[in-house]
N, C-alpha and C. Protein backbone atom coordinates (compact mmCIF):
# COMPACT_ATOMS: atom_id res chain seq x y z
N UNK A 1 30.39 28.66 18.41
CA UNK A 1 29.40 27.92 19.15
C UNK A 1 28.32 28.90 19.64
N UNK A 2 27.48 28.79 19.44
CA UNK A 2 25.73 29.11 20.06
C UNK A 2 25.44 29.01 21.35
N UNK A 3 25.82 30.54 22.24
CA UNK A 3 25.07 30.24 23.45
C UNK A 3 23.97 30.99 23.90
N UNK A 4 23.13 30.38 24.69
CA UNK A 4 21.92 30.67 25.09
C UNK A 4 22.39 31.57 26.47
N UNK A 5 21.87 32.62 26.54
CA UNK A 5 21.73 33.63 27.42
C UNK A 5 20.73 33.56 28.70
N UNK A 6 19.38 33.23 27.93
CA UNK A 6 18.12 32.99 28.31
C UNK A 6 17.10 32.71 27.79
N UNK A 7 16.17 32.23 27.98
CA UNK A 7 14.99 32.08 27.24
C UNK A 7 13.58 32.54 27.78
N UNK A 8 12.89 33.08 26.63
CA UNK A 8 11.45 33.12 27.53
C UNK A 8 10.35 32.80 26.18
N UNK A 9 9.37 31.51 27.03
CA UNK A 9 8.24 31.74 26.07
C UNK A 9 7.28 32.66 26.12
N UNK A 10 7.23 33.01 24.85
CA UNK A 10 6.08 34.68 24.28
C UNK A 10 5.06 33.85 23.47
N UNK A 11 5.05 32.59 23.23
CA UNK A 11 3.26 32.38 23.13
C UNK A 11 3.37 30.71 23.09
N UNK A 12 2.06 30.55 23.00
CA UNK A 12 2.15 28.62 23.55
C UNK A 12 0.65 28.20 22.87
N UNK A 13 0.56 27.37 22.61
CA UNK A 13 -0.75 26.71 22.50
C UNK A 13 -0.46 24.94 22.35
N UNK A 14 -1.49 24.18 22.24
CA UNK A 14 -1.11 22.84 22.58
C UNK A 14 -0.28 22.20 21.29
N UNK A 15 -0.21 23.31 19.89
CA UNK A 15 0.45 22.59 18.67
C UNK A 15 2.09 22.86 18.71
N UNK A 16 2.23 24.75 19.28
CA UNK A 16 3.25 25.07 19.18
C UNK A 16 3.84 25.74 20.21
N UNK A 17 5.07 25.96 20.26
CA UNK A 17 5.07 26.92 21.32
C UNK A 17 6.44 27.88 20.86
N UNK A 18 6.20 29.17 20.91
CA UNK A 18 7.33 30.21 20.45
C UNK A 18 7.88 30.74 21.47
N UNK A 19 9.62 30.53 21.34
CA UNK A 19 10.44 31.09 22.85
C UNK A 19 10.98 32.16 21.90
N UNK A 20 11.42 33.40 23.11
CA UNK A 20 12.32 34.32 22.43
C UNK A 20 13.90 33.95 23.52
N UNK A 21 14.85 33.58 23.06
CA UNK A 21 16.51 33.42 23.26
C UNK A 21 17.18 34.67 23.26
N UNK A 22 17.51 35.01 24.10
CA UNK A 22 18.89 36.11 23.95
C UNK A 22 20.27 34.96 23.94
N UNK A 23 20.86 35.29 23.12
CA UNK A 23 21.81 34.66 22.24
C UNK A 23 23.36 35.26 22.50
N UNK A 24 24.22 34.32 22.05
CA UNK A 24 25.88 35.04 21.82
C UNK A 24 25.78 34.32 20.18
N UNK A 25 26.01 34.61 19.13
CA UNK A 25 25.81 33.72 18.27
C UNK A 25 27.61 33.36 18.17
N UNK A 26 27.97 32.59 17.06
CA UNK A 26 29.29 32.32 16.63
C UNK A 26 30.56 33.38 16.87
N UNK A 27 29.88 34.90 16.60
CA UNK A 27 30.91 35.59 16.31
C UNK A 27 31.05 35.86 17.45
N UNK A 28 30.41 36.04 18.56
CA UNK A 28 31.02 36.28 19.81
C UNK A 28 29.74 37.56 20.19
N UNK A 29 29.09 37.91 18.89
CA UNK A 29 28.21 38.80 18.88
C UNK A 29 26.61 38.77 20.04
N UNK A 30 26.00 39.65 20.39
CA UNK A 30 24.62 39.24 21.43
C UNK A 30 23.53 39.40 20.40
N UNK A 31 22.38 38.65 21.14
CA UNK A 31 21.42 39.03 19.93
C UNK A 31 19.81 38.23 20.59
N UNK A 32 19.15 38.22 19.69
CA UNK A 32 17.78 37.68 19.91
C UNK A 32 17.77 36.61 18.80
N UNK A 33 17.17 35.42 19.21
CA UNK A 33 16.74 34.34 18.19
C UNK A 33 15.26 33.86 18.88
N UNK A 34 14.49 33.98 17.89
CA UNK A 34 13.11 33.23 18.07
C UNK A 34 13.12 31.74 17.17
N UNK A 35 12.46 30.94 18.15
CA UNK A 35 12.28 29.56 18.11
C UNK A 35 11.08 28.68 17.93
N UNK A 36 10.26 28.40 16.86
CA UNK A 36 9.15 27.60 16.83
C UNK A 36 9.56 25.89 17.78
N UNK A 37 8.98 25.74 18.11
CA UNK A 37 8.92 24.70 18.71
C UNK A 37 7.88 23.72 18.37
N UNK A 38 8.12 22.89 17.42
CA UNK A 38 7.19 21.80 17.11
C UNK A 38 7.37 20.59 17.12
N UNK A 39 6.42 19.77 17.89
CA UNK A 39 6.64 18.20 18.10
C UNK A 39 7.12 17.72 16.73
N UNK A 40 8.01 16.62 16.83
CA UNK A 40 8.16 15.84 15.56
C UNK A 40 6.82 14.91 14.89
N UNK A 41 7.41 15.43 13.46
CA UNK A 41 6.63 14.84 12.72
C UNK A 41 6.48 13.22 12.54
N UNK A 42 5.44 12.86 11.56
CA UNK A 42 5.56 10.80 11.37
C UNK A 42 4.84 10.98 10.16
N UNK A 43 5.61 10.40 8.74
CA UNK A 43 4.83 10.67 7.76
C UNK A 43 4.70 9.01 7.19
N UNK A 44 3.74 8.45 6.85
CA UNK A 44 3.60 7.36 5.93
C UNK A 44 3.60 7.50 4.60
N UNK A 45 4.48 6.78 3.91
CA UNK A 45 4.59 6.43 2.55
C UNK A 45 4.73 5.43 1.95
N UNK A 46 2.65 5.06 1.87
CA UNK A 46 1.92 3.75 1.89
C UNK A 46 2.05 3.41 0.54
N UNK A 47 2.44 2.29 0.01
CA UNK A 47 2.79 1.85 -1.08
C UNK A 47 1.87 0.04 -1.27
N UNK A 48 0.70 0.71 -2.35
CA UNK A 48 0.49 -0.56 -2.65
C UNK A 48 1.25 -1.94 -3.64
N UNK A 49 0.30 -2.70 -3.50
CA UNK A 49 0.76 -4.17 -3.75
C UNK A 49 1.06 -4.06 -5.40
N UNK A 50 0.50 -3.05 -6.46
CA UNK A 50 1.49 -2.17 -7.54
C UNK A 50 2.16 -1.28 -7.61
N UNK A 51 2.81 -1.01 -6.23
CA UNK A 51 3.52 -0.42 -6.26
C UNK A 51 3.05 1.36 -6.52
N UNK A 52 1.65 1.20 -6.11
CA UNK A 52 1.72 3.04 -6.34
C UNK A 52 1.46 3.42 -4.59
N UNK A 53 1.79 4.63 -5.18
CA UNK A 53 1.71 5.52 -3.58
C UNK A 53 0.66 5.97 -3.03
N UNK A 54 -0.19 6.33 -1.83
CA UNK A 54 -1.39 6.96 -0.95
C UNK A 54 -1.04 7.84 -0.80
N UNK A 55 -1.60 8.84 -1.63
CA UNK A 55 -1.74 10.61 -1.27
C UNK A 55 -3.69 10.79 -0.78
N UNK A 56 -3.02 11.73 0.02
CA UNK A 56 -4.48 12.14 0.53
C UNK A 56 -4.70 13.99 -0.15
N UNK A 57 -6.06 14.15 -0.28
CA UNK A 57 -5.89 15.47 -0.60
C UNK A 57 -6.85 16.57 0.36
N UNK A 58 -5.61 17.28 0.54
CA UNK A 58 -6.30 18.25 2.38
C UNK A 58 -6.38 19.76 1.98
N UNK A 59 -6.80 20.18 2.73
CA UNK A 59 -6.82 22.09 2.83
C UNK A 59 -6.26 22.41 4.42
N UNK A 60 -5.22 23.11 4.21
CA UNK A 60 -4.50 23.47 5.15
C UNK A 60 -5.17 24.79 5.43
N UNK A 61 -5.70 25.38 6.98
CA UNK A 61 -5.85 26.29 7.35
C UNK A 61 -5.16 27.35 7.05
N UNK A 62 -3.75 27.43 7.48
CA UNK A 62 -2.75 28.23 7.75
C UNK A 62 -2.81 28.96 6.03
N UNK A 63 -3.09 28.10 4.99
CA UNK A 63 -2.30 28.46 3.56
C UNK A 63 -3.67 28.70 3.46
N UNK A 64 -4.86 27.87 3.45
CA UNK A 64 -5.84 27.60 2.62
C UNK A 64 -5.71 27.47 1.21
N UNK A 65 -4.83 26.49 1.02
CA UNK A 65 -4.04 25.62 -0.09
C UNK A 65 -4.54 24.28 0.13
N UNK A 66 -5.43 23.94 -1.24
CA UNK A 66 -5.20 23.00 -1.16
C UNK A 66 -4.21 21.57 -1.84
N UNK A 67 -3.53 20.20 -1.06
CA UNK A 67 -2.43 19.84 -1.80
C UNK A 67 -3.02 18.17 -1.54
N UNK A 68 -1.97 17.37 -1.89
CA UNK A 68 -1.86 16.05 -2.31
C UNK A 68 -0.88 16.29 -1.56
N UNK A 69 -0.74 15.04 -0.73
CA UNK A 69 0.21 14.68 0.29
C UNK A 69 0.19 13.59 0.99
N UNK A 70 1.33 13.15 1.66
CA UNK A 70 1.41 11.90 2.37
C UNK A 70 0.96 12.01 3.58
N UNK A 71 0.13 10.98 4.49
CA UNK A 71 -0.36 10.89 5.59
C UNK A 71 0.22 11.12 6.53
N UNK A 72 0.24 12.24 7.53
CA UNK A 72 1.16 12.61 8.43
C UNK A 72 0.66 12.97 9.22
N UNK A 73 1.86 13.32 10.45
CA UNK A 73 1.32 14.60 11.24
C UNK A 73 1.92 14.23 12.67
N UNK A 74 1.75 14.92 13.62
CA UNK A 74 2.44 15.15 14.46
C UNK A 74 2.91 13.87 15.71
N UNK A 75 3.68 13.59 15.97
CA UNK A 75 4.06 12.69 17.13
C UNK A 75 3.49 12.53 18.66
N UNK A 76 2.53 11.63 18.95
CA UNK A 76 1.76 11.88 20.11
C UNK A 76 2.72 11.43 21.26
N UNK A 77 2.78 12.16 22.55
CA UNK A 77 3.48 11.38 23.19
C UNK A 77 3.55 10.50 24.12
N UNK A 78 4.39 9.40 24.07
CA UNK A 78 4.15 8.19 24.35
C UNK A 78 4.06 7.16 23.28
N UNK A 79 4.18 7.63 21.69
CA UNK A 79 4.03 6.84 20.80
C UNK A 79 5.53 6.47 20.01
N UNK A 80 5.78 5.57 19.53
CA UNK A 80 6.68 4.97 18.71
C UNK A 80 6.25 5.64 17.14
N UNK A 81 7.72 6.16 16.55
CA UNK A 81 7.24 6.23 14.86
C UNK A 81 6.15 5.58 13.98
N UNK A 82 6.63 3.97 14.34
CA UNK A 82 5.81 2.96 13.89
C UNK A 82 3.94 3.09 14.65
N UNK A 83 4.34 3.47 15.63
CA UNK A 83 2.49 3.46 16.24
C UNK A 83 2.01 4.97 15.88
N UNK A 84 2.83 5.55 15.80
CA UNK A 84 2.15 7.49 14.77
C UNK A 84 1.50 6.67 13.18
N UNK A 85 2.77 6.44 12.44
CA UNK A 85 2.62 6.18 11.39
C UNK A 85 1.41 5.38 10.77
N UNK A 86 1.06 3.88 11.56
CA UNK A 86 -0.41 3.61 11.63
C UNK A 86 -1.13 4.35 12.30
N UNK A 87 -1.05 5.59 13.19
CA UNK A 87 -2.56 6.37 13.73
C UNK A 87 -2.74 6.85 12.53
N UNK A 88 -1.76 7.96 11.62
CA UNK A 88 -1.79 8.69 10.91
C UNK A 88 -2.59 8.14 9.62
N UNK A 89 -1.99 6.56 9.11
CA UNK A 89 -2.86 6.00 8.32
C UNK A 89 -4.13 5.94 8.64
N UNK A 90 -4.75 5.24 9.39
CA UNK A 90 -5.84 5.13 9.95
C UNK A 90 -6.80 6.72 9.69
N UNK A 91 -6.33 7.60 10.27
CA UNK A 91 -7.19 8.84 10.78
C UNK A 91 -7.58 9.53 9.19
N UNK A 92 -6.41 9.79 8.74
CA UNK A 92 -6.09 10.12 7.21
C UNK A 92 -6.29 10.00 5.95
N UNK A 93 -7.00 8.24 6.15
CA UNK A 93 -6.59 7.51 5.06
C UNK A 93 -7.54 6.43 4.92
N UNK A 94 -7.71 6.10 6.00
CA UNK A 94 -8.84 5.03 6.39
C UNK A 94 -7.97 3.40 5.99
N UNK A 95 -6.44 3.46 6.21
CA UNK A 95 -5.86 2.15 5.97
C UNK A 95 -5.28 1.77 6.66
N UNK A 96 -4.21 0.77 6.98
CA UNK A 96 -3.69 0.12 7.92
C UNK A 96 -2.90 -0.38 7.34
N UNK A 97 -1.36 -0.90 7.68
CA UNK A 97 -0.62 -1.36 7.06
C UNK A 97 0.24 -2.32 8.48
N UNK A 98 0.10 -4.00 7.40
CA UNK A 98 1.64 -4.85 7.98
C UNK A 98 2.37 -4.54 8.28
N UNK A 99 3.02 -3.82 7.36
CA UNK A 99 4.77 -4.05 7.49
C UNK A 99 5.43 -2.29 7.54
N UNK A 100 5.65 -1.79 8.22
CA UNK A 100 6.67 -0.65 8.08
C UNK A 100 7.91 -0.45 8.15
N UNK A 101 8.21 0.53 8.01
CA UNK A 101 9.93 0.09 7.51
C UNK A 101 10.53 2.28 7.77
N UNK A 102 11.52 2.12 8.40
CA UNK A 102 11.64 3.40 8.54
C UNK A 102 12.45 4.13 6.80
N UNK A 103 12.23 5.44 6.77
CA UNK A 103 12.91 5.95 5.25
C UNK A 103 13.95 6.75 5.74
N UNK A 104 13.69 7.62 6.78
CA UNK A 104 14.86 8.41 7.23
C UNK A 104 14.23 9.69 8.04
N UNK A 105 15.06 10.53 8.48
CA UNK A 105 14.41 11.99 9.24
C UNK A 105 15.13 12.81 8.21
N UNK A 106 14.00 14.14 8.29
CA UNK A 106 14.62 15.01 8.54
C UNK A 106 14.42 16.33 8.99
N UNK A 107 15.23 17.77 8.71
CA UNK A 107 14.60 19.00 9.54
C UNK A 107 14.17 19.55 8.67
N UNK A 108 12.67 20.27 9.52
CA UNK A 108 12.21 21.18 8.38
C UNK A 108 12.49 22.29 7.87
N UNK A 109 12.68 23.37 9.08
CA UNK A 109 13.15 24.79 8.84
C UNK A 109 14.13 24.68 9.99
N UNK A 110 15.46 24.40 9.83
CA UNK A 110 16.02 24.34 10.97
C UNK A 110 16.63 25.63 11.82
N UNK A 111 16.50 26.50 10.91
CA UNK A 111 16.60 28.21 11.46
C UNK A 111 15.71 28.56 12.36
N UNK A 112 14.41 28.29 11.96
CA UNK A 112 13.71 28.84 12.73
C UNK A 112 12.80 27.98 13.42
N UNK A 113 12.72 26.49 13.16
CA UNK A 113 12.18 25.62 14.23
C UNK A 113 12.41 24.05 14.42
N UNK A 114 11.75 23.70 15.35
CA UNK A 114 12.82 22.23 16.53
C UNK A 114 12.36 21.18 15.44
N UNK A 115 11.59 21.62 14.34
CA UNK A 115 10.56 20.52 14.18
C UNK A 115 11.30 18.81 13.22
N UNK A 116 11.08 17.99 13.51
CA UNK A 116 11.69 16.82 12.83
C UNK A 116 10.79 15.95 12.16
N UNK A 117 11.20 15.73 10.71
CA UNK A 117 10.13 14.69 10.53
C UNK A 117 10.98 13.22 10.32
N UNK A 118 9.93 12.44 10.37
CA UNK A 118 10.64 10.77 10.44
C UNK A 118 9.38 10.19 9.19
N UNK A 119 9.92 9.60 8.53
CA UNK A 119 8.97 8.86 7.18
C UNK A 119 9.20 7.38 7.50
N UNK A 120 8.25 6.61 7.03
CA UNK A 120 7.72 5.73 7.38
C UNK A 120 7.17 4.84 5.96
N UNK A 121 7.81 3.54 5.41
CA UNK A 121 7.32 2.87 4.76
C UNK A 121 6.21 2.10 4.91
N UNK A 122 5.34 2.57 4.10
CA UNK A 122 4.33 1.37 4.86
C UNK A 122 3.67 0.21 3.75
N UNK A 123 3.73 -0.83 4.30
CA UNK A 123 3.26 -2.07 3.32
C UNK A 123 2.32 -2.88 3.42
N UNK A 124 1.76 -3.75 2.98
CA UNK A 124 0.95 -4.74 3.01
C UNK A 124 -0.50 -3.97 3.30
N UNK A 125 -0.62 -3.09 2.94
CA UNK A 125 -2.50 -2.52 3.34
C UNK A 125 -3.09 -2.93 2.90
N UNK A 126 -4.69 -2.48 3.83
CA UNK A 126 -5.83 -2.57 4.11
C UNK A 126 -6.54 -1.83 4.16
N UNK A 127 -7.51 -1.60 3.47
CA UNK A 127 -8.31 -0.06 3.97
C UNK A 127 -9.31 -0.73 5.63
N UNK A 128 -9.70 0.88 6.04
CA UNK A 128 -10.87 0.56 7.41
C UNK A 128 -12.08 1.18 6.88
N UNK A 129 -12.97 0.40 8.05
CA UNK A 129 -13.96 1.27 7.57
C UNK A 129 -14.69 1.79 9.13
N UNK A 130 -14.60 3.16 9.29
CA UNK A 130 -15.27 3.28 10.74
C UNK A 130 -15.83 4.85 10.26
N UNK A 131 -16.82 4.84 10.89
CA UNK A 131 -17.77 6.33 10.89
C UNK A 131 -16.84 7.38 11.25
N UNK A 132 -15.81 6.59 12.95
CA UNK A 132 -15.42 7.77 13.42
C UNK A 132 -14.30 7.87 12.56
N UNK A 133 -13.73 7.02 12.31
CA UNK A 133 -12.43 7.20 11.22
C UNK A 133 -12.44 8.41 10.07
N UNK A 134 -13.63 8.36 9.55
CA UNK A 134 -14.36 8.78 8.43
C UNK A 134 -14.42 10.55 9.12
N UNK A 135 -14.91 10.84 9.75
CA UNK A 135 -15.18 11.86 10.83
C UNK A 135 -14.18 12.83 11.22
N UNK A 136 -13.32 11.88 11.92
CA UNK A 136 -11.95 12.34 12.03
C UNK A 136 -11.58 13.08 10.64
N UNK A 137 -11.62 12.39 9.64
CA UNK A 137 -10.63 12.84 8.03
C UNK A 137 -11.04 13.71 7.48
N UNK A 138 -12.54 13.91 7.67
CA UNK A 138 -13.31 15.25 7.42
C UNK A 138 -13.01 16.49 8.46
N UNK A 139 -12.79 16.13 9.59
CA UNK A 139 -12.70 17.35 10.37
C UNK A 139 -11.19 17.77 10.57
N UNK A 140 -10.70 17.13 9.53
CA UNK A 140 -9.31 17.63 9.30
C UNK A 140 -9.37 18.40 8.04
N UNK A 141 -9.88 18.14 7.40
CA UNK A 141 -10.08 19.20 5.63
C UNK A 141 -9.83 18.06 4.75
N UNK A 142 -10.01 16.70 5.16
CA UNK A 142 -9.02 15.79 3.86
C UNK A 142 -10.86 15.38 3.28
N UNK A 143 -10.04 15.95 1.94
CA UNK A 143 -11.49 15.67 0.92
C UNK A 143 -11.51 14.10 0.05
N UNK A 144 -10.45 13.42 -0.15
CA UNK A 144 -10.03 12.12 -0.72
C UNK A 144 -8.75 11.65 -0.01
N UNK A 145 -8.64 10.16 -0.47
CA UNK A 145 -7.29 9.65 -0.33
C UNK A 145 -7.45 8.64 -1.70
N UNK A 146 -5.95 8.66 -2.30
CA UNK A 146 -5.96 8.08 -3.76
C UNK A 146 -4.71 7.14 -4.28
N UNK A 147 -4.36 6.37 -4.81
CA UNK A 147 -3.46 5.73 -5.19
C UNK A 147 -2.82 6.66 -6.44
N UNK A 148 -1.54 6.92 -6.35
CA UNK A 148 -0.83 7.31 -7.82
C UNK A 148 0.13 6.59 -8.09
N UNK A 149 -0.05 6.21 -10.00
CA UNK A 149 1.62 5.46 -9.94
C UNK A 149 3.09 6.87 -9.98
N UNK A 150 3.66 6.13 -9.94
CA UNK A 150 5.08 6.53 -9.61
C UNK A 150 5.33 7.52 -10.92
N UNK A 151 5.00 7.58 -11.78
CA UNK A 151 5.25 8.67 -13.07
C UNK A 151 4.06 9.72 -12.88
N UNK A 152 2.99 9.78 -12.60
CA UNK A 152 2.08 10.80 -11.90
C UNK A 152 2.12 11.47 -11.02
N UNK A 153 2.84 10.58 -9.95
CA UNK A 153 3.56 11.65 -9.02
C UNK A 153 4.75 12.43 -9.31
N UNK A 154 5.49 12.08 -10.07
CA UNK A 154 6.43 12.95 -10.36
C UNK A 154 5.90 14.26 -11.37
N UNK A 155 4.87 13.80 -11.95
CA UNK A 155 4.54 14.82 -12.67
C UNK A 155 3.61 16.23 -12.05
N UNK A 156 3.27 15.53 -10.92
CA UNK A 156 2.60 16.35 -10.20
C UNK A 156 3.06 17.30 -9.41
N UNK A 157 4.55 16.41 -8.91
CA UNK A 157 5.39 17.90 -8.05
C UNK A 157 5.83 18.23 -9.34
N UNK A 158 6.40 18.20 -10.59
CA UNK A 158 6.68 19.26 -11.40
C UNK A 158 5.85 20.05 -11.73
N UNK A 159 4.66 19.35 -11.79
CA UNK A 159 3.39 20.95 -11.78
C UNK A 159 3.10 21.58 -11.04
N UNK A 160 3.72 20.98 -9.71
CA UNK A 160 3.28 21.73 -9.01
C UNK A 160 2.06 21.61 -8.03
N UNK A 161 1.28 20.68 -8.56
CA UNK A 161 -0.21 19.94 -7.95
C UNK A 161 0.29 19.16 -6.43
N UNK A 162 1.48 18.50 -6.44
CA UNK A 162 2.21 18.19 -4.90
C UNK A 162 3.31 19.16 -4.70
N UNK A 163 2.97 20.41 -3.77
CA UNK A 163 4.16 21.30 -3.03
C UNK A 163 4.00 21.28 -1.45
N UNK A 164 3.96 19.96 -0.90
CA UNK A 164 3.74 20.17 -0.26
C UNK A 164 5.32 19.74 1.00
N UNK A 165 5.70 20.30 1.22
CA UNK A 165 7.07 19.84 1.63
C UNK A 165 7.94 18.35 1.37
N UNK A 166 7.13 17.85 3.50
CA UNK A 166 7.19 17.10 3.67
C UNK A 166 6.92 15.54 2.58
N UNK A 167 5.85 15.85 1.15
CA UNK A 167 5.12 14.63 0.99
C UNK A 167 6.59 14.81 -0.32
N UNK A 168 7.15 15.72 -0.74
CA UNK A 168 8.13 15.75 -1.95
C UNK A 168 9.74 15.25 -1.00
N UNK A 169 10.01 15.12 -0.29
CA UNK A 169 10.90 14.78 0.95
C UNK A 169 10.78 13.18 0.80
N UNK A 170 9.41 13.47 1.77
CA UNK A 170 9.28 11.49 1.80
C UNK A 170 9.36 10.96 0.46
N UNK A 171 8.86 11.38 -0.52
CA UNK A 171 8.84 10.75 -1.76
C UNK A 171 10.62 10.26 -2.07
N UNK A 172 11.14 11.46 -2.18
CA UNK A 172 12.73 11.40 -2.40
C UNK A 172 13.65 10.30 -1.97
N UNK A 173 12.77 10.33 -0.24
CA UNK A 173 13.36 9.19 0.37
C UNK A 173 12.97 7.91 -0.05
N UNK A 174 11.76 7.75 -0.33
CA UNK A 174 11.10 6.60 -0.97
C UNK A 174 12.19 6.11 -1.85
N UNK A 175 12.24 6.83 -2.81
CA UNK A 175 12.64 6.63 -4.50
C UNK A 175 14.21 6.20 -4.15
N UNK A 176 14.79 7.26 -2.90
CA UNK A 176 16.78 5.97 -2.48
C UNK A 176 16.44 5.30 -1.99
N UNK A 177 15.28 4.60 -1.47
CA UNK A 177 15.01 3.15 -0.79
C UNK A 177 14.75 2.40 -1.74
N UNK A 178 14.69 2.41 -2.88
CA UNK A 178 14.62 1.80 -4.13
C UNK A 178 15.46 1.32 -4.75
N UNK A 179 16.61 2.26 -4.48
CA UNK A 179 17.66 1.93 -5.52
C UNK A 179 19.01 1.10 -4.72
């Protein structure tokens, strides 16, 4: 069993925050463990009325990679999965969806951080149309949002064109909600 000694946070900002732990780990041994700390995730995996999927395509700061991915992102608080999951559409995507339906959680790097994601079916859409909507999606790096069928996407994480964790995850989960 894992015990905590102490903790102290060594840096913070409003996305993340990094503690350093002095530790006993399993073996009985002392030690240091550092901890990302990130709000949980809410990913949508918007599925139109043929059945293809909404990938958006973004440039991530951190990588300056750019990928194809599902509409996501972090858990505001005070919000329900279901009320992330339509912000996320909305901001992302410029759509809206009826019907959601949960796919499952899960952890991302669980070694080294808190972070959780939760996926989100989403059905019956609509696109929006708002300036600020529009605004928002640009000042995030998202250059499109696109429909793919279901054999394009697979071909795409085998190329490699979707590596983007979370959107090859949700997909997975998608595809056992299927069967």
């Amino acid at each position: 069993m894992w015990q905590t000694k102490s903790s102290k946070v060594v840096y913070q900002n409003p996305w993340i925050r990094v503690r350093e732990d002095e530790i006993v780990d399993p073996a009985g041994q002392d030690g240091i463990y550092g901890v990302v700390e990130i709000p949980p995730g809410v990913f949508a995996v918007a599925r139109d009325a043929d059945g293809r999927i909404l990938l958006i395509e973004q440039t991530h700061y951190p990588t300056g990679r750019r990928s194809w991915e599902l509409p996501g992102g972090g858990l505001e608080p005070g919000y329900s999965h279901e009320q992330q999951a339509l912000e996320e559409l909305a901001e992302e995507a410029l759509m809206t969806a009826a019907k959601l339906t949960p796919l499952g959680m899960t952890q991302t790097a669980p070694g080294v951080t808190t972070e959780l994601n939760y996926f989100m079916l989403a059905e019956n859409l609509s696109p929006l149309s708002s300036p600020e909507l529009a605004a928002k999606q640009r000042s995030e790096g998202i250059s499109q949002a696109a429909f793919f069928p279901d054999a394009e996407i697979r071909r795409m994480i085998r190329e490699g064109r979707i590596d983007h964790g979370q959107t090859v995850t949700g997909y997975f989960l998608y595809l056992l909600s299927q069967t």
